[in-house]
PDB file of N, CA and C in Angstrom:
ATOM      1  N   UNK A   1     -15.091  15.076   3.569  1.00  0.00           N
ATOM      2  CA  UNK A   1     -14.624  13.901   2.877  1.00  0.00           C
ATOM      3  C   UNK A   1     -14.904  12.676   3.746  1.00  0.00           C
ATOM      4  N   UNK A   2     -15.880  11.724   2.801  1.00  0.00           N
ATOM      5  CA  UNK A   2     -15.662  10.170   3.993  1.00  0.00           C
ATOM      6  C   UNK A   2     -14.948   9.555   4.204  1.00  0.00           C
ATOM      7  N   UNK A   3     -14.694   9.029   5.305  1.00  0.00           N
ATOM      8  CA  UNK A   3     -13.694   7.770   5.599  1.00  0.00           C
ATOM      9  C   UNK A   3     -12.709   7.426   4.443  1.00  0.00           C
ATOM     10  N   UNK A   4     -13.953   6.588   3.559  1.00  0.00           N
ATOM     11  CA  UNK A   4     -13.367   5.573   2.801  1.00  0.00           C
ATOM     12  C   UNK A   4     -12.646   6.325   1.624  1.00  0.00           C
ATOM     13  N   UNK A   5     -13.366   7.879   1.296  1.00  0.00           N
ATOM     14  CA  UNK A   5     -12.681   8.974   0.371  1.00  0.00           C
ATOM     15  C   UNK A   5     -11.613   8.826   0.891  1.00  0.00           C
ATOM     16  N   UNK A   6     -10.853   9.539   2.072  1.00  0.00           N
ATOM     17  CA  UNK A   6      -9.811  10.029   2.697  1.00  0.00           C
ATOM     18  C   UNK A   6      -8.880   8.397   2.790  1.00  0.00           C
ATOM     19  N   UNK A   7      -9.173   7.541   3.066  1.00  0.00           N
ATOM     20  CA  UNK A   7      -8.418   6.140   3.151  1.00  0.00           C
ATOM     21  C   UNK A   7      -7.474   6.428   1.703  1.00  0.00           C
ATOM     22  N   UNK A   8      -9.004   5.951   0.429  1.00  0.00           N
ATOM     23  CA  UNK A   8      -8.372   5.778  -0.843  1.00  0.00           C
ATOM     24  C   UNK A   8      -7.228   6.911  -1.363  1.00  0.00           C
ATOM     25  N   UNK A   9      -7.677   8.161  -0.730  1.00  0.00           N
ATOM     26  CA  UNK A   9      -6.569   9.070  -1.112  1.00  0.00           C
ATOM     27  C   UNK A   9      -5.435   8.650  -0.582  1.00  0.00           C
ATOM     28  N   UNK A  10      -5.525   8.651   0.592  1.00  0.00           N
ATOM     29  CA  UNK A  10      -4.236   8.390   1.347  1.00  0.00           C
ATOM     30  C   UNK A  10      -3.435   7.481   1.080  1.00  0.00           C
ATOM     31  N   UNK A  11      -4.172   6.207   0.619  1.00  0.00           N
ATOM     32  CA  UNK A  11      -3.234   5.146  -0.546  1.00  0.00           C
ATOM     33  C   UNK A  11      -2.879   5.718  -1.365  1.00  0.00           C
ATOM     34  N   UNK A  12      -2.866   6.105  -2.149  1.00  0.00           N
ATOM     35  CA  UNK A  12      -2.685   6.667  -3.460  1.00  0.00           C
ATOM     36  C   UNK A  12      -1.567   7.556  -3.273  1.00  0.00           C
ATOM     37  N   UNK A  13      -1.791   8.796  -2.428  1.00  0.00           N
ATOM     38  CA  UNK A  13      -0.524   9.233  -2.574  1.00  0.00           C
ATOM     39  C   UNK A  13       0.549   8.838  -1.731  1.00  0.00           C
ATOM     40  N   UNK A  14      -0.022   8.072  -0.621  1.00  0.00           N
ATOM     41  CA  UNK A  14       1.718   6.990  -0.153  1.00  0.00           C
ATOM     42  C   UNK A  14       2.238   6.470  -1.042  1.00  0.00           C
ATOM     43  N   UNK A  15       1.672   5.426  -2.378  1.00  0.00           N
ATOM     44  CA  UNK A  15       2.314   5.116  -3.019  1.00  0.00           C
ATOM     45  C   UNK A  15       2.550   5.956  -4.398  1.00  0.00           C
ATOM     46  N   UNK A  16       2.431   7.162  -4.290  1.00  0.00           N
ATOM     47  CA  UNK A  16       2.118   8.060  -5.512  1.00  0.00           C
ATOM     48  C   UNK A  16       4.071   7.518  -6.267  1.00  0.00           C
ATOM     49  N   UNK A  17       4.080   7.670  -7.363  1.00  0.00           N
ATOM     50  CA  UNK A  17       5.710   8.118  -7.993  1.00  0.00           C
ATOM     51  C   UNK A  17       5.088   8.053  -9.398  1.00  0.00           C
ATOM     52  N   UNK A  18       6.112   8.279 -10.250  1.00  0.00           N
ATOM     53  CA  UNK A  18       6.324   8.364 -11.073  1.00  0.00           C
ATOM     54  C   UNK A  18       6.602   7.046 -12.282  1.00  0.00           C
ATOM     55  N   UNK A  19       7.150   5.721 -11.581  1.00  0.00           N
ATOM     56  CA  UNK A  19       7.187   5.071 -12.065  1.00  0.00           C
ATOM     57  C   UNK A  19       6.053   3.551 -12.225  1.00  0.00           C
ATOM     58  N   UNK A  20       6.084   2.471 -13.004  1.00  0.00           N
ATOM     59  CA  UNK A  20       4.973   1.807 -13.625  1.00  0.00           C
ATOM     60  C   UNK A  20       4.940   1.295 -12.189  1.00  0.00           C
ATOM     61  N   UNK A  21       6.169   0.918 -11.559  1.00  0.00           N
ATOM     62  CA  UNK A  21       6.223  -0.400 -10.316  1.00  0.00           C
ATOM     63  C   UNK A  21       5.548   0.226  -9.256  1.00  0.00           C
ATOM     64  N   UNK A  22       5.583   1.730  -8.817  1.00  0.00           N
ATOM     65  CA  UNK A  22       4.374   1.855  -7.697  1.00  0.00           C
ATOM     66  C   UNK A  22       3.206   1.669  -7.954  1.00  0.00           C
ATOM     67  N   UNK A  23       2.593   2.183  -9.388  1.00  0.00           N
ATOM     68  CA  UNK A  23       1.500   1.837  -9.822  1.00  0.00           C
ATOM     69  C   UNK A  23       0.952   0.527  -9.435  1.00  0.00           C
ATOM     70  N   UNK A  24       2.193  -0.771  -9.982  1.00  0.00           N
ATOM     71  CA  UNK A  24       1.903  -2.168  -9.768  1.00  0.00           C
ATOM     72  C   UNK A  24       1.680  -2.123  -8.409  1.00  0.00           C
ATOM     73  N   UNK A  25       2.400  -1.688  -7.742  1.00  0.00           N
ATOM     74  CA  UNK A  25       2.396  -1.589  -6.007  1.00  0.00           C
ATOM     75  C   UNK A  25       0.887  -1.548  -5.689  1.00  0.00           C
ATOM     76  N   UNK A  26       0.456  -0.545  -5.837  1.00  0.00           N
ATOM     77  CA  UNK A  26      -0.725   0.240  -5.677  1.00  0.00           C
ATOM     78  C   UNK A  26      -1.829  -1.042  -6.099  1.00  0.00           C
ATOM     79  N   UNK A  27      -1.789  -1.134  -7.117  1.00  0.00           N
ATOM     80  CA  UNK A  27      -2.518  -2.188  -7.696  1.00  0.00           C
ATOM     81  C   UNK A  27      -2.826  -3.637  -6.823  1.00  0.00           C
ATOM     82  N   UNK A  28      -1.421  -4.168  -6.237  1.00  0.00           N
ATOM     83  CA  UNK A  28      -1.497  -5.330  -5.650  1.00  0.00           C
ATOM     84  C   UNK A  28      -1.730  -5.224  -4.521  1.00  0.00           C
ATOM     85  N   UNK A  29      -1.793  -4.157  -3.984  1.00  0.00           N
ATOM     86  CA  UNK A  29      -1.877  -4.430  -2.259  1.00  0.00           C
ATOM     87  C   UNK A  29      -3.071  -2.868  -1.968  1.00  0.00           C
ATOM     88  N   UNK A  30      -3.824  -2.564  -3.032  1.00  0.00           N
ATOM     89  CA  UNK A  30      -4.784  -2.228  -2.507  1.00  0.00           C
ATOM     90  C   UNK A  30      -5.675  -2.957  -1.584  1.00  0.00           C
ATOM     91  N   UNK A  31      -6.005  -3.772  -1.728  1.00  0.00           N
ATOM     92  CA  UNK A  31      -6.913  -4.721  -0.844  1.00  0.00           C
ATOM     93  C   UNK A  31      -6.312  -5.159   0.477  1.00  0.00           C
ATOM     94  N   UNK A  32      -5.064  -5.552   0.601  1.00  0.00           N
ATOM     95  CA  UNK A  32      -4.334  -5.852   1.722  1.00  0.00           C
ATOM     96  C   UNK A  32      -4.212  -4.412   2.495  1.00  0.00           C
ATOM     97  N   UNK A  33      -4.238  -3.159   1.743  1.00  0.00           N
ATOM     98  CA  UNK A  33      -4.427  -2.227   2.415  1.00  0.00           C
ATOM     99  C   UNK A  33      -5.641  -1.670   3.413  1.00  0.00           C
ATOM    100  N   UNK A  34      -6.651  -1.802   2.634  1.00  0.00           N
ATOM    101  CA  UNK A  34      -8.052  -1.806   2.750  1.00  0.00           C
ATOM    102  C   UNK A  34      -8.015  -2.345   3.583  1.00  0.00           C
ATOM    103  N   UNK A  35      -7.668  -4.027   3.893  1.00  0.00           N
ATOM    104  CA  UNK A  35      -7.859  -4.547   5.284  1.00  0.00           C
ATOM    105  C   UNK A  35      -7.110  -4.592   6.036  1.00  0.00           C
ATOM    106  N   UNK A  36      -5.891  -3.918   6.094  1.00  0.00           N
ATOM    107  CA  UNK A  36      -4.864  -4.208   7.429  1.00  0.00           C
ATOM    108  C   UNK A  36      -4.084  -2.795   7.950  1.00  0.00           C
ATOM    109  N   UNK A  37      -4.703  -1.683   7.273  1.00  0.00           N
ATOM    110  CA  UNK A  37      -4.132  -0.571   7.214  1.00  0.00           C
ATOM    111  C   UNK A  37      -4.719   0.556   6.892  1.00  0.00           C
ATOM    112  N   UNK A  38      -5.896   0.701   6.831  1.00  0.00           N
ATOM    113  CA  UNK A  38      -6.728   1.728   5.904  1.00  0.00           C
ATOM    114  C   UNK A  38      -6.717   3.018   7.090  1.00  0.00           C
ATOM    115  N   UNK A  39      -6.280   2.811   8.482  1.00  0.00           N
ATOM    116  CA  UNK A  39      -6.431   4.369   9.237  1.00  0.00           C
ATOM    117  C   UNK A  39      -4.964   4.843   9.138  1.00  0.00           C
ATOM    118  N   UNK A  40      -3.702   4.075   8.492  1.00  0.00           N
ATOM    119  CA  UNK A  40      -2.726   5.058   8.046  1.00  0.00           C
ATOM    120  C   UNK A  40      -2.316   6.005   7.176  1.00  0.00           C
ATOM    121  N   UNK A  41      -2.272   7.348   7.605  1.00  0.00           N
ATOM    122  CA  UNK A  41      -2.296   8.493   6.604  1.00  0.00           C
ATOM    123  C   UNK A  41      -0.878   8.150   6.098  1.00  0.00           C
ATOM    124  N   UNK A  42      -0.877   9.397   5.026  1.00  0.00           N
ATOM    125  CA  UNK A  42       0.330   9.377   3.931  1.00  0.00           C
ATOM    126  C   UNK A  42       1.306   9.623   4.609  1.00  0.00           C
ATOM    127  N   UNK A  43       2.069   9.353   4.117  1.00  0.00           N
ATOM    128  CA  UNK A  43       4.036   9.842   5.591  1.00  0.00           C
ATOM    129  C   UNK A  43       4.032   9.527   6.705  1.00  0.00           C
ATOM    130  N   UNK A  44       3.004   8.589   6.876  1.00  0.00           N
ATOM    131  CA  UNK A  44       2.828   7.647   8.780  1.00  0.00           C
ATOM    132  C   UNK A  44       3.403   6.403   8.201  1.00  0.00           C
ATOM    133  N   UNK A  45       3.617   5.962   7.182  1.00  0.00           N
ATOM    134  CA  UNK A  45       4.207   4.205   7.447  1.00  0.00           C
ATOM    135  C   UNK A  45       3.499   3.576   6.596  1.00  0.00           C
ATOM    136  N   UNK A  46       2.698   3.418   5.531  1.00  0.00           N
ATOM    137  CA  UNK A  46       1.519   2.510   4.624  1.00  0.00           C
ATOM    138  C   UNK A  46       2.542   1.370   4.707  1.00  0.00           C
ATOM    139  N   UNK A  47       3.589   1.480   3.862  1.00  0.00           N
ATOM    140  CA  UNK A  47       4.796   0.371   3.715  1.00  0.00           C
ATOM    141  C   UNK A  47       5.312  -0.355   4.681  1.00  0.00           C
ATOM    142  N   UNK A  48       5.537   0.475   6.097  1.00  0.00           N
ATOM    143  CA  UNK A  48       5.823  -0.328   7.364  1.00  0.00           C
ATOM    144  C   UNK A  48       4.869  -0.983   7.502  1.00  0.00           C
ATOM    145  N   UNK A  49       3.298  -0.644   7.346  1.00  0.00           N
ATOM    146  CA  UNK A  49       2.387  -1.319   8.263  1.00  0.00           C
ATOM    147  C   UNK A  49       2.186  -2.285   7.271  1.00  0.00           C
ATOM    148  N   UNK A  50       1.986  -2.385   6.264  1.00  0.00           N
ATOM    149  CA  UNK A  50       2.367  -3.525   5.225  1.00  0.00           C
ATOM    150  C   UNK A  50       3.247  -4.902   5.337  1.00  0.00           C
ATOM    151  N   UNK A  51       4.501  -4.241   5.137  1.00  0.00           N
ATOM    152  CA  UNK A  51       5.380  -4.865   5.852  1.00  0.00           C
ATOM    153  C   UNK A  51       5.593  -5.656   7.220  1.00  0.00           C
ATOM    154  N   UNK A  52       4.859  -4.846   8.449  1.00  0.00           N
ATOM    155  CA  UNK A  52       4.394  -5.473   9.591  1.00  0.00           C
ATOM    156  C   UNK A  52       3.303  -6.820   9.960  1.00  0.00           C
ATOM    157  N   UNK A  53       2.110  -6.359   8.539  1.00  0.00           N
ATOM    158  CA  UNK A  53       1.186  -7.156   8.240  1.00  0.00           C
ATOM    159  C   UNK A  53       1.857  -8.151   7.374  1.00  0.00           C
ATOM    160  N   UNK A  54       3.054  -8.943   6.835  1.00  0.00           N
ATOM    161  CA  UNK A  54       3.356  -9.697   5.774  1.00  0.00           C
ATOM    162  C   UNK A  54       2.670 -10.869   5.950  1.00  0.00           C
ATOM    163  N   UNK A  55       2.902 -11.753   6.899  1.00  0.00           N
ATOM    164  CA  UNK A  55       2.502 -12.983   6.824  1.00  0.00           C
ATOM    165  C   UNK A  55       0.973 -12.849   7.145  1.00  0.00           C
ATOM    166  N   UNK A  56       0.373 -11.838   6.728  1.00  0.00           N
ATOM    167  CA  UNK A  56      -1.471 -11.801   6.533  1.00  0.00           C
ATOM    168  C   UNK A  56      -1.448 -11.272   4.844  1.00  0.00           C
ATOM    169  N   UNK A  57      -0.520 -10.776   4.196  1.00  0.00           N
ATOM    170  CA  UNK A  57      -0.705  -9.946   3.193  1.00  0.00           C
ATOM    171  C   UNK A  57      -1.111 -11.539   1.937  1.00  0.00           C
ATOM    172  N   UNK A  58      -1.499 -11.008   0.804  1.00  0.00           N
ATOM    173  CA  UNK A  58      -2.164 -11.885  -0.244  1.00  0.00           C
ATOM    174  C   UNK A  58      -0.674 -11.567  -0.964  1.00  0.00           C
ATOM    175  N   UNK A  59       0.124 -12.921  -1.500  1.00  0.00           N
ATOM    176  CA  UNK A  59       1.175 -13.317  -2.425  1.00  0.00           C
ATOM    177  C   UNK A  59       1.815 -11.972  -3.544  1.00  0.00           C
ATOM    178  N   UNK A  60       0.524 -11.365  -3.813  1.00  0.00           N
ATOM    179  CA  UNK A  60       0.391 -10.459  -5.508  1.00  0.00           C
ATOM    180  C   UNK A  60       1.550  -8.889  -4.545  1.00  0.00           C
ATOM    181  N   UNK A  61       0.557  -9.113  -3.211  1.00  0.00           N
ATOM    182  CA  UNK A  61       1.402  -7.924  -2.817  1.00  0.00           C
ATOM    183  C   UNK A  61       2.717  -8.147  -2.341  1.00  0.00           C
ATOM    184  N   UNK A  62       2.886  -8.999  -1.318  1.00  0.00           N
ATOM    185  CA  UNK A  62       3.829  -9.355  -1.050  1.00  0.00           C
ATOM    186  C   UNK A  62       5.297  -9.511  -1.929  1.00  0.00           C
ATOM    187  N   UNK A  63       4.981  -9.952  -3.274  1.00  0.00           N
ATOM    188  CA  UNK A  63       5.894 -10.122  -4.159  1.00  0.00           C
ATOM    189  C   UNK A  63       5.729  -8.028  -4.657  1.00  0.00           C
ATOM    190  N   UNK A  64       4.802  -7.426  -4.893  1.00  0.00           N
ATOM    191  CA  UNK A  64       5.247  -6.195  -5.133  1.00  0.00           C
ATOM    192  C   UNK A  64       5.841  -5.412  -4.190  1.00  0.00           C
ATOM    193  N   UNK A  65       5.675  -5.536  -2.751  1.00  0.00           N
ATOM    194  CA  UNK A  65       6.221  -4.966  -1.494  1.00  0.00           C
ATOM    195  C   UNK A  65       8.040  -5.755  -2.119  1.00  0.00           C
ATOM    196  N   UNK A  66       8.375  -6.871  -2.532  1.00  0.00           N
ATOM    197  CA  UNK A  66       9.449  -7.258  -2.658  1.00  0.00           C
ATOM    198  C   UNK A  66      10.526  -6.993  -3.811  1.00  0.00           C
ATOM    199  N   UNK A  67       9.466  -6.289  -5.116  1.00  0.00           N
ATOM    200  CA  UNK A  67       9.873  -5.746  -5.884  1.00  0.00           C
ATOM    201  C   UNK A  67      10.128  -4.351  -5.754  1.00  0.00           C
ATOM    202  N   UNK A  68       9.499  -3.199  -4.805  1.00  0.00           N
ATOM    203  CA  UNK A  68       9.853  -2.253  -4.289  1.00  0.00           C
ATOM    204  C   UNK A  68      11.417  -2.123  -3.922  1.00  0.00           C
ATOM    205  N   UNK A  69      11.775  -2.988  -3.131  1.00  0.00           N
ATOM    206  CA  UNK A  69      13.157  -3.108  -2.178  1.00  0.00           C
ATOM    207  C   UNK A  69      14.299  -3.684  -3.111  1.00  0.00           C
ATOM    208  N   UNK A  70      13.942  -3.920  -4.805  1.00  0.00           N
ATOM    209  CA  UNK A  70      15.144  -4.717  -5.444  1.00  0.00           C
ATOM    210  C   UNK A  70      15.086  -3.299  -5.838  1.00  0.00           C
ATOM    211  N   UNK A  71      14.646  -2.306  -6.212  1.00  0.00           N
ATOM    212  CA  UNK A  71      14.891  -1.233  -6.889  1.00  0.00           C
ATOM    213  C   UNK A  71      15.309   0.418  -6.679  1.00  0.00           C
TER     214      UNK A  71
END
């Protein structure tokens, strides 16, 4: 599996659930992932390192990283 295979998985199922809002999650901060986080595997932290990265992250995620934590 390449890199960038094993990255995209590894997003995916950090934010895997069941409901629409990880999806949105997933959606908004793919890219902020891609660039500030892409060598963290699943159950190492995607969300911490996210979170760590905020004041680099793009608005779309930031507000979904913030909708995560009301729910």
């Amino acid at each position: 599996m390449s890199k960038l295979s094993f990255a995209a998985t590894a997003f995916v199922v950090a934010f895997s659930g069941a409901t629409a809002q990880s999806a949105e999650t997933r959606g908004a901060c793919k890219a902020d992932y891609d660039k500030f986080c892409a060598g963290i595997a699943p159950g190492s932290g995607i969300v911490a390192c996210l979170n760590a990265k905020r004041d680099q992250l793009s608005a779309t995620c930031k507000t979904a990283l913030d909708s995560r934590k009301k729910k």
